[in-house]
Structures are given as structure tokens and as C-alpha cells.
C-alpha atoms as a PDB file:
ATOM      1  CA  UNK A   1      -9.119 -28.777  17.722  1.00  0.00           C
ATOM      2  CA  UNK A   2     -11.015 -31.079  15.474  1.00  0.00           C
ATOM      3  CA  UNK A   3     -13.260 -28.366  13.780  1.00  0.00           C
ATOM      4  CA  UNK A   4     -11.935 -24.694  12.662  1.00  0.00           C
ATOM      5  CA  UNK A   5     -13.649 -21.952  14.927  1.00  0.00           C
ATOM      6  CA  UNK A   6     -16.602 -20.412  12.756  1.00  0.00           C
ATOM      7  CA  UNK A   7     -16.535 -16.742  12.317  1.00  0.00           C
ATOM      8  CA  UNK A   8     -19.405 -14.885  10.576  1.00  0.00           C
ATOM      9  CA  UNK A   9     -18.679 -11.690   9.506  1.00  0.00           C
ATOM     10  CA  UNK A  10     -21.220  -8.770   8.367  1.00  0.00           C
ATOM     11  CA  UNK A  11     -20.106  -6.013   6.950  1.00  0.00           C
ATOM     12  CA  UNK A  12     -20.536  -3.633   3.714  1.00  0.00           C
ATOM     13  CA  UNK A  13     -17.963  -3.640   0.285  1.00  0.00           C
ATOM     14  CA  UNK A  14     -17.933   0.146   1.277  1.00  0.00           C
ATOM     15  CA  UNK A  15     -17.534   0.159   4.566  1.00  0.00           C
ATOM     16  CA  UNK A  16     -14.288   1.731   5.601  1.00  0.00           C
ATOM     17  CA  UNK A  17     -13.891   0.018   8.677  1.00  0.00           C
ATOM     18  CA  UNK A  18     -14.963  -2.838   7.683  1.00  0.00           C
ATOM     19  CA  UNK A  19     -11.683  -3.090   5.691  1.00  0.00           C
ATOM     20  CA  UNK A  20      -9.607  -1.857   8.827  1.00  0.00           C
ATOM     21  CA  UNK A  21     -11.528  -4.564  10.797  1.00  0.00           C
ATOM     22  CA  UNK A  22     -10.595  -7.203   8.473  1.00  0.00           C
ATOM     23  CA  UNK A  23      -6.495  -6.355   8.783  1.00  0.00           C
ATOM     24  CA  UNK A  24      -7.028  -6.514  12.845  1.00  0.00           C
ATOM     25  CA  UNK A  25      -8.571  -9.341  12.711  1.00  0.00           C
ATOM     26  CA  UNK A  26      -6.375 -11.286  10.445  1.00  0.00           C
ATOM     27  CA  UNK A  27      -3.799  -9.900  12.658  1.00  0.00           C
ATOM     28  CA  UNK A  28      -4.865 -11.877  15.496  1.00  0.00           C
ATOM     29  CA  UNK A  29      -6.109 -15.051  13.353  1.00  0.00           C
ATOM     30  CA  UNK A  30      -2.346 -15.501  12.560  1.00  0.00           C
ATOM     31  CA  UNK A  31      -1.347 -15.609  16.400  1.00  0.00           C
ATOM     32  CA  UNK A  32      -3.968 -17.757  17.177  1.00  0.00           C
ATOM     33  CA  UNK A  33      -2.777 -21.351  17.793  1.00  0.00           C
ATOM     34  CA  UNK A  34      -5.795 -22.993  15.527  1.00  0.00           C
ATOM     35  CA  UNK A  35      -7.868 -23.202  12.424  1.00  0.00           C
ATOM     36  CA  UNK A  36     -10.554 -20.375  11.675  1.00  0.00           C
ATOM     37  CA  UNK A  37     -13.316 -20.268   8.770  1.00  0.00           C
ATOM     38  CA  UNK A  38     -14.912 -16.926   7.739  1.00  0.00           C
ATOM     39  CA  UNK A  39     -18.142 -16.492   6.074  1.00  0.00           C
ATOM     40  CA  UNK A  40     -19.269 -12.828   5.106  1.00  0.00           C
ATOM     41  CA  UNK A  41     -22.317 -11.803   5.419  1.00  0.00           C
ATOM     42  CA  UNK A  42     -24.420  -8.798   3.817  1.00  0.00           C
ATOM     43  CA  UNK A  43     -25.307  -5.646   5.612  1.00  0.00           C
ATOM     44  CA  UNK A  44     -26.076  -2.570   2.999  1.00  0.00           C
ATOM     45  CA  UNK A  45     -25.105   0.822   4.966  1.00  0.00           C
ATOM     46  CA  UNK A  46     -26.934   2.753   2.272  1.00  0.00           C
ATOM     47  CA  UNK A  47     -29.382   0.419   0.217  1.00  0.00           C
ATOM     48  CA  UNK A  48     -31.049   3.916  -1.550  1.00  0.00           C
ATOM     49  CA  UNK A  49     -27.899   4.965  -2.730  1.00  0.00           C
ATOM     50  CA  UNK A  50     -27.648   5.216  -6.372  1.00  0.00           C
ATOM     51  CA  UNK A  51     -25.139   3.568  -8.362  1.00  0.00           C
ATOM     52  CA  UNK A  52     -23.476   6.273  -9.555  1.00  0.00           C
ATOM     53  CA  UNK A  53     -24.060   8.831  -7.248  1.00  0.00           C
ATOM     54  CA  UNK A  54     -23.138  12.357  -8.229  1.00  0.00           C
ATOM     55  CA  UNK A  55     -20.408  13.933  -6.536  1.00  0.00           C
ATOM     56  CA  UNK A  56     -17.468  12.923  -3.953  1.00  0.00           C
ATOM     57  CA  UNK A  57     -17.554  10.601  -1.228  1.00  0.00           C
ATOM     58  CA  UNK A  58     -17.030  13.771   1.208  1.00  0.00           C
ATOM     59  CA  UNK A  59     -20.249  15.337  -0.651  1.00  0.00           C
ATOM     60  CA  UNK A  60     -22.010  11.946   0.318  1.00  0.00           C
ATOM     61  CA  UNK A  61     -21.150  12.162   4.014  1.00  0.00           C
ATOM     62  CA  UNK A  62     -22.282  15.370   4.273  1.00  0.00           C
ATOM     63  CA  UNK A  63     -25.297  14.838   2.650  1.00  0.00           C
ATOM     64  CA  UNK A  64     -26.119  12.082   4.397  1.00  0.00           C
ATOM     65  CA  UNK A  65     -25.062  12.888   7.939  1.00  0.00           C
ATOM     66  CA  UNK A  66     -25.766  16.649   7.797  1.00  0.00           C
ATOM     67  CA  UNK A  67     -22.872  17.712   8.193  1.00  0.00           C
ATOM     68  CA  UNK A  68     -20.596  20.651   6.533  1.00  0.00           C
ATOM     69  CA  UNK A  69     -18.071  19.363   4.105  1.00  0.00           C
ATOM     70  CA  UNK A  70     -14.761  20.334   6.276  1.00  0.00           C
ATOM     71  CA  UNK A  71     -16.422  17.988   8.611  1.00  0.00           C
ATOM     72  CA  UNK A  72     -16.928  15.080   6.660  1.00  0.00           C
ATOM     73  CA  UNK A  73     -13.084  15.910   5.343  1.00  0.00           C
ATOM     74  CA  UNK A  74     -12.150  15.884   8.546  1.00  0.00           C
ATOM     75  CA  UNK A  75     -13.909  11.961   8.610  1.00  0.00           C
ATOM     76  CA  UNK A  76     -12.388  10.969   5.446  1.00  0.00           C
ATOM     77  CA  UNK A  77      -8.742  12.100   6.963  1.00  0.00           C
ATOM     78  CA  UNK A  78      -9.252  10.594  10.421  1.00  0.00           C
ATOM     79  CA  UNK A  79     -10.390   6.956   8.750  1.00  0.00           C
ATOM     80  CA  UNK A  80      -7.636   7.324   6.212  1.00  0.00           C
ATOM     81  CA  UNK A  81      -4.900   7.965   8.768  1.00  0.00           C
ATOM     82  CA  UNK A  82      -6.335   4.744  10.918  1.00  0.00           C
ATOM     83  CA  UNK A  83      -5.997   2.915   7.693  1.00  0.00           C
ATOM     84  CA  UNK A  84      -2.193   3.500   7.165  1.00  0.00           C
ATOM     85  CA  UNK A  85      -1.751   2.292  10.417  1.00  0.00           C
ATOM     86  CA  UNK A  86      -3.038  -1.375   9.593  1.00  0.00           C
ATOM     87  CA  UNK A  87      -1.388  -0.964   6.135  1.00  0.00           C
ATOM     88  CA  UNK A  88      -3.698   0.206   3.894  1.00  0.00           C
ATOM     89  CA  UNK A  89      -3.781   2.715   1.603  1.00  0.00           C
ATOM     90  CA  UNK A  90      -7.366   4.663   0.863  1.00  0.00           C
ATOM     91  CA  UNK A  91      -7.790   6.907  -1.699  1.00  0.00           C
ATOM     92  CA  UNK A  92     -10.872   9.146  -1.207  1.00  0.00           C
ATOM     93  CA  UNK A  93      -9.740  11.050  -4.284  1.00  0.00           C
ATOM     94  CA  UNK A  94     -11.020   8.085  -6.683  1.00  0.00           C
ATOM     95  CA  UNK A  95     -14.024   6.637  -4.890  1.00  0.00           C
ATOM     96  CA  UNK A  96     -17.055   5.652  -6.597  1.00  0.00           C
ATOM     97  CA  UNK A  97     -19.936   5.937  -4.280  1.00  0.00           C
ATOM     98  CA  UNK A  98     -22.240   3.454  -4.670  1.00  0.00           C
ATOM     99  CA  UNK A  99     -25.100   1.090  -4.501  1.00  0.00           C
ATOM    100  CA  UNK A 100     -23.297  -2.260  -3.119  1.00  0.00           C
ATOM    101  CA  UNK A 101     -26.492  -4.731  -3.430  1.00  0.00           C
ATOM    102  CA  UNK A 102     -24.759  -6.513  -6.460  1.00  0.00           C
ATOM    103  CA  UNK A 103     -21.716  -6.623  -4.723  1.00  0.00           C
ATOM    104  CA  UNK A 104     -23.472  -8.583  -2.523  1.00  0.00           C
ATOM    105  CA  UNK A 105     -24.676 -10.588  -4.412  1.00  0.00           C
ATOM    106  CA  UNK A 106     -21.484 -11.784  -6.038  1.00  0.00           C
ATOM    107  CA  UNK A 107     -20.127 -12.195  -2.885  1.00  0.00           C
ATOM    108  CA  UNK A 108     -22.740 -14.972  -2.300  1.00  0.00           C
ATOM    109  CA  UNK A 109     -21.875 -16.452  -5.754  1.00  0.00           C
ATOM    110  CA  UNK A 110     -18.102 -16.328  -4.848  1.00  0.00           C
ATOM    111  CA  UNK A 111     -18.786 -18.372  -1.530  1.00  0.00           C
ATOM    112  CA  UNK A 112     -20.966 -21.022  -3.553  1.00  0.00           C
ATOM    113  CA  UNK A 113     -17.534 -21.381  -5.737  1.00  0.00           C
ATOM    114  CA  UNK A 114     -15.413 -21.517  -2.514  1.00  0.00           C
ATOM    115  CA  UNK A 115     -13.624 -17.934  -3.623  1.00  0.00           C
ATOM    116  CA  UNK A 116     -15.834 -15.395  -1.171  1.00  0.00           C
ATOM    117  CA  UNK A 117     -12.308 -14.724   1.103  1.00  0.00           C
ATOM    118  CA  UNK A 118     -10.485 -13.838  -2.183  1.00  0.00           C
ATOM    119  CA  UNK A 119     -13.046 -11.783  -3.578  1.00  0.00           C
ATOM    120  CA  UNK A 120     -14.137  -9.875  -0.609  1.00  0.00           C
ATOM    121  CA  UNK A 121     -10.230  -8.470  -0.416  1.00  0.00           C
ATOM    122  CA  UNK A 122     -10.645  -7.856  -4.480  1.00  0.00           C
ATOM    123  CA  UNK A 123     -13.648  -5.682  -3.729  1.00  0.00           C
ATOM    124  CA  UNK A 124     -12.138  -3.766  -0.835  1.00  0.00           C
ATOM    125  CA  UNK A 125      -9.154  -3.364  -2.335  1.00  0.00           C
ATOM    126  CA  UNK A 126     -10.755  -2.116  -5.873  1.00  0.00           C
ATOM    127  CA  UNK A 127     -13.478   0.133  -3.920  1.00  0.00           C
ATOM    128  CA  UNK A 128     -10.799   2.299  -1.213  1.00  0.00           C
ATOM    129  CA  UNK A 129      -7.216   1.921  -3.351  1.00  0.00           C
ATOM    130  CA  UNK A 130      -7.871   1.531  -6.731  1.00  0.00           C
ATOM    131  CA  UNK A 131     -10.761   3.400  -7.711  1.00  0.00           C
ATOM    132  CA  UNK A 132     -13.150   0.672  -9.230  1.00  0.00           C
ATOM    133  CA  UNK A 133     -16.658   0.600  -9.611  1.00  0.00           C
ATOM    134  CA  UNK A 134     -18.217  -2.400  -7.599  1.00  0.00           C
ATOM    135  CA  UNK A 135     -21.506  -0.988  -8.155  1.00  0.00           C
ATOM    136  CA  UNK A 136     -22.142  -1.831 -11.871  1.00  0.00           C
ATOM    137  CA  UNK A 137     -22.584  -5.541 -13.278  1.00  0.00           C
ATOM    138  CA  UNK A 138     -19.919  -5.633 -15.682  1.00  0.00           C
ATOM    139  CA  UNK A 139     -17.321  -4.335 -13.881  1.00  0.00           C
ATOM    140  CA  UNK A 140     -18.118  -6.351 -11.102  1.00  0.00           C
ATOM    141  CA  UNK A 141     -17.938  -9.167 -13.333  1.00  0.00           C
ATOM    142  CA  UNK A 142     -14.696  -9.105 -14.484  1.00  0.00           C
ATOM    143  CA  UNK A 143     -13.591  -8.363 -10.590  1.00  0.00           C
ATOM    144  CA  UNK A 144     -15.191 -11.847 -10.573  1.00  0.00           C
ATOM    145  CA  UNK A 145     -12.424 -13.343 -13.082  1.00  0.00           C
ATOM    146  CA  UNK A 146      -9.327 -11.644 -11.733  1.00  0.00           C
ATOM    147  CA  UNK A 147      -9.805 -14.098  -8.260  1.00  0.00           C
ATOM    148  CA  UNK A 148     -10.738 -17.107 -10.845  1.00  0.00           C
ATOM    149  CA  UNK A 149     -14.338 -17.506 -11.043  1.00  0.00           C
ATOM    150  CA  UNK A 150     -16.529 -17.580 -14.030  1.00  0.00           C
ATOM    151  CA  UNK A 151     -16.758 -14.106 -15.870  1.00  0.00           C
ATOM    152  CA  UNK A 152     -20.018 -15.268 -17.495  1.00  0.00           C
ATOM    153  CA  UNK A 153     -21.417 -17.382 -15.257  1.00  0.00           C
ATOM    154  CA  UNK A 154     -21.259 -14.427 -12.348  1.00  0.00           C
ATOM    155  CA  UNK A 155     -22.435 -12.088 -14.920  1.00  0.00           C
ATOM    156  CA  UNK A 156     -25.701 -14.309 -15.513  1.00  0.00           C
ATOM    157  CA  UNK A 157     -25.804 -14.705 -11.436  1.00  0.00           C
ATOM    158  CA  UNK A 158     -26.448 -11.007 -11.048  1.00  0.00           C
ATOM    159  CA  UNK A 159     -28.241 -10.303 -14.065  1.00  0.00           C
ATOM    160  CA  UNK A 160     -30.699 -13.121 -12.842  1.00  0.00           C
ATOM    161  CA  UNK A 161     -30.456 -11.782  -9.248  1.00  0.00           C
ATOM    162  CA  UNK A 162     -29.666 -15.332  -8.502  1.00  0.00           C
ATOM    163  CA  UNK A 163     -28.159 -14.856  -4.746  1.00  0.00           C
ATOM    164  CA  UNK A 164     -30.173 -11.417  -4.126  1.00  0.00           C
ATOM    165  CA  UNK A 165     -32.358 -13.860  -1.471  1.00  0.00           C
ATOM    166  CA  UNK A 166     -29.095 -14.803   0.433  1.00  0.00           C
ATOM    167  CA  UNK A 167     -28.337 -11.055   0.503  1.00  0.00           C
ATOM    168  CA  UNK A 168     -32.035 -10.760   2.121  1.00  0.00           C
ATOM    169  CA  UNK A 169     -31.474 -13.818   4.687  1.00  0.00           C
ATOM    170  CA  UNK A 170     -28.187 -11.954   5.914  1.00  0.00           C
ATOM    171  CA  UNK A 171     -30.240  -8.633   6.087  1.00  0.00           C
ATOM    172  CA  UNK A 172     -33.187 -10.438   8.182  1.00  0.00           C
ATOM    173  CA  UNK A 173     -30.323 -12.212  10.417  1.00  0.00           C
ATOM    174  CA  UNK A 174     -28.427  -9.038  11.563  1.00  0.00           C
ATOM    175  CA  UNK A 175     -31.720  -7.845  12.501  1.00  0.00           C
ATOM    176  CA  UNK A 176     -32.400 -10.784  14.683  1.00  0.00           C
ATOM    177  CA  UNK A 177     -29.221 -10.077  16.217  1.00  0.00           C
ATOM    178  CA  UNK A 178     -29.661  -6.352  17.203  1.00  0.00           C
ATOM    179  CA  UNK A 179     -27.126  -5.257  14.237  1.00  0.00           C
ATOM    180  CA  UNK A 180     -27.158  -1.412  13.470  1.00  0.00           C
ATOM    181  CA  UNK A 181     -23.546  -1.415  12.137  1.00  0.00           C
ATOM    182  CA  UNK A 182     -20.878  -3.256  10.711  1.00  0.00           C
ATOM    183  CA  UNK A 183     -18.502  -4.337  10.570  1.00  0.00           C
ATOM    184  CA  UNK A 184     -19.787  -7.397  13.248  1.00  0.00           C
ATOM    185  CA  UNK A 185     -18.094 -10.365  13.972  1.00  0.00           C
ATOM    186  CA  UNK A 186     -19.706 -13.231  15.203  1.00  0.00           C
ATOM    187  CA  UNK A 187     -17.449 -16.086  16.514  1.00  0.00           C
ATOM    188  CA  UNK A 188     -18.794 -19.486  16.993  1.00  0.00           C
ATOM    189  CA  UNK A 189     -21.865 -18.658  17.535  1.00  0.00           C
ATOM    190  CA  UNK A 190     -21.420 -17.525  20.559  1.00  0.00           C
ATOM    191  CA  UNK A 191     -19.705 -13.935  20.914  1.00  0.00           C
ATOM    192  CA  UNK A 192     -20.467 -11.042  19.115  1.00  0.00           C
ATOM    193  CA  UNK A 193     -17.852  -8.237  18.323  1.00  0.00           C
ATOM    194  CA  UNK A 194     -18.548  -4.810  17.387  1.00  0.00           C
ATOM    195  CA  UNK A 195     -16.689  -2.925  15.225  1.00  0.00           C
ATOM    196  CA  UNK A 196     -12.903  -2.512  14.139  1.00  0.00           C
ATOM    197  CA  UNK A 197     -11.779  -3.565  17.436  1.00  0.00           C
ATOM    198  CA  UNK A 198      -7.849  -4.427  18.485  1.00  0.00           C
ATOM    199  CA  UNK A 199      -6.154  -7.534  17.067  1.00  0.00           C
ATOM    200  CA  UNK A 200      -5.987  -8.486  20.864  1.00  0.00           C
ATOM    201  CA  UNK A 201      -9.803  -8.760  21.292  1.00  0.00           C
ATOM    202  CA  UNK A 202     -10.389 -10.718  18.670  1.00  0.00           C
ATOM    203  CA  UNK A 203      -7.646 -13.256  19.777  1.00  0.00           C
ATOM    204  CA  UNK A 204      -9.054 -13.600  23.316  1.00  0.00           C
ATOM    205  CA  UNK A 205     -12.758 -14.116  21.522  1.00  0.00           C
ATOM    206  CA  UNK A 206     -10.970 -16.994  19.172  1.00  0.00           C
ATOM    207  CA  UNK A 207      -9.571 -18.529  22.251  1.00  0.00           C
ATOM    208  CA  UNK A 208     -12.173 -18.467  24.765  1.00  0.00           C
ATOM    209  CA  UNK A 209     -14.488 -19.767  22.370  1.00  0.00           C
ATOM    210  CA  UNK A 210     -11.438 -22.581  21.987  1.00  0.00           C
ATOM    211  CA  UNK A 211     -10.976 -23.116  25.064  1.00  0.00           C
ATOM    212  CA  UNK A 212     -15.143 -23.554  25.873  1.00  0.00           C
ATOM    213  CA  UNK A 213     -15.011 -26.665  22.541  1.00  0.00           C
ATOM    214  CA  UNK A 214     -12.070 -28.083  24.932  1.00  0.00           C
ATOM    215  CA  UNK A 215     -13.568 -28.000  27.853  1.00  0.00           C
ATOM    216  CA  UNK A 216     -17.353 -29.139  26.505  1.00  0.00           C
ATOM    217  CA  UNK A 217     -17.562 -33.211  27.332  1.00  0.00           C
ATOM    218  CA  UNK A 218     -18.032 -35.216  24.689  1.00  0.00           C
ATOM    219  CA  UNK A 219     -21.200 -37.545  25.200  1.00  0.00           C
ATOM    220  CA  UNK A 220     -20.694 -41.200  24.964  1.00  0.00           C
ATOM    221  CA  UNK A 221     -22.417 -42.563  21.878  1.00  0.00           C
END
């Protein structure tokens, strides 16, 4: 295949199975027998949530879904366990809920410097295991400089707002395709994946969309 299949990929930093997605389908972008570019795309779950929101992420599901707290426990424990299983380890314990626009927004400045892949899985990794804050400018900042781009020249992207249009664009775009929740994988243009699905549907999406560039003529020039 001469060009890599192109997978767009919307999802939230805060999104917890957006993060399980990602494993599964990494999982089948090793077995598949060809070359695959990602591009991540915005989607804000909560765009009014403040950036430092008072109290626990279980408080925030509740609050936000109307539920009781042992339910939204009982959500935290059931996404956690699902988690292990693809090998990761969330911490609910050390969350900072937050606003993720900025987040966003770096994410856009990390693609323009060809390091979005690398700091997507900093983010993630920061928000769910580690307990960072990817909601505040500084912080985010130095996340920035730990996958090798420019601590001040990301800094200066957000406090300018610099990429907050591209965040906008990706917004419009997941509207225009009927998006209500992440994560959602779009592959080649053509197929559209909902949610954390199974390594093994996201391989048969990679190759049928293969298999379609094969089996496309070529016109004679």
C-alpha cells in the first residue's frame, strides 16, 4: 500500500474510554499488515466544567448525571476494572477534574510540531495514572517538554489561544458527522467507529478500507 490508511480520531484528554479505546485499537494496528496515520481530533465532554472543580471525580458524575454517589462509584469501578484489562492502571483517587479546552489546544500545537501521538499518551497517562493537572497552562506546559516540544513556545500557544480555532473546526466537524460521544474513529474517510470497540473491529475496518484502495483502478494519466 502506497499511502498509510488515515485514521481520525475524536475523543476527550478525560475521557476514560477514550484511553481504553486507544489500547484496542493499537492492539489491532500492530496485527494489521500495513501503515496507519492518526490524527486526534477535539471533542470537549464537559466544555462548562471549571478548571478546578471542587470535589472528586465520583462527586462530578453524580452531579452531572444525577445520580447517587454509590452509583457513580459503582461507574468509576466498572471503567477501572475494563481498564486493567487493556493494561492500564486508573487512579480515581488522584483525578483532577477539569476543563480540557487547553488541552486541546496543545494537542493542536503538538501535531503542528509532529509530536500530537506522543503527547496525547502524556496527557492520558498524566490525567487517569498519575494525577496531573491538564487543565491549567503551566502545567500543561511543561507536559509539553517532557515529549520534546518547546516549553515556551507552547506556553505562548495557549496563552495566545493560538490553536483554540482548530479546537472549534474539530467541534463543528463531529457535528457534521452526527458525533454525540467519543471516543470516534474515523478510518479513511470512509467508516466510522463508535466507541471502545474490540481490537478485532478495528482490524477488519483497517482492512476493508485496504482492501477497497487495492481494489480501486487506477486511472490512466
Amino acid at each position: 500500500m502506497s499511502n498509510p490508511i488515515d485514521v481520525q480520531i475524536w475523543s476527550d484528554v478525560q475521557c476514560p474510554w477514550c484511553y481504553i479505546g486507544k489500547r484496542k485499537f493499537e492492539a489491532a494496528v500492530e496485527q494489521f499488515e500495513g501503515d496507519v496515520t492518526v490524527t486526534y481530533r477535539s471533542f470537549e465532554l464537559a466544555p462548562d466544567t471549571p478548571v478546578d472543580f471542587e470535589g472528586s471525580p465520583v462527586d462530578y458524575l453524580s452531579q452531572r448525571k444525577g445520580i447517587s454517589p454509590e452509583q457513580a462509584q459503582q461507574m468509576v469501578d466498572r471503567v477501572s476494572g475494563i481498564a486493567e484489562s487493556v493494561g492500564l492502571d486508573y487512579h480515581y483517587d488522584r483525578i483532577h477534574q477539569t476543563n480540557t479546552v487547553l488541552a486541546h489546544e496543545l494537542l493542536h500545537f503538538a501535531k503542528a510540531h509532529g509530536k500530537q501521538v506522543e503527547l496525547k499518551e502524556r496527557l492520558l497517562r498524566a490525567y487517569f495514572t498519575e494525577g496531573g493537572h491538564i487543565g491549567r497552562a503551566a502545567d500543561l506546559a511543561e507536559f509539553a517538554a517532557e515529549v520534546g516540544l518547546d516549553r515556551d513556545a507552547a506556553a505562548t500557544a495557549l496563552a495566545e489561544h493560538t490553536y483554540l480555532p482548530d479546537v472549534k473546526a474539530d467541534m463543528a466537524q463531529a457535528v457534521a458527522y452526527g458525533i454525540q460521544g467519543v471516543p470516534f474513529f474515523v478510518i479513511d474517510e470512509k467508516y466510522g467507529i463508535s466507541g471502545a470497540q474490540e481490537s478485532a473491529t478495528f482490524l477488519a475496518a483497517l482492512q476493508k478500507a485496504a482492501a477497497e484502495r487495492e481494489s480501486t483502478p487506477v486511472e490512466a494519466s
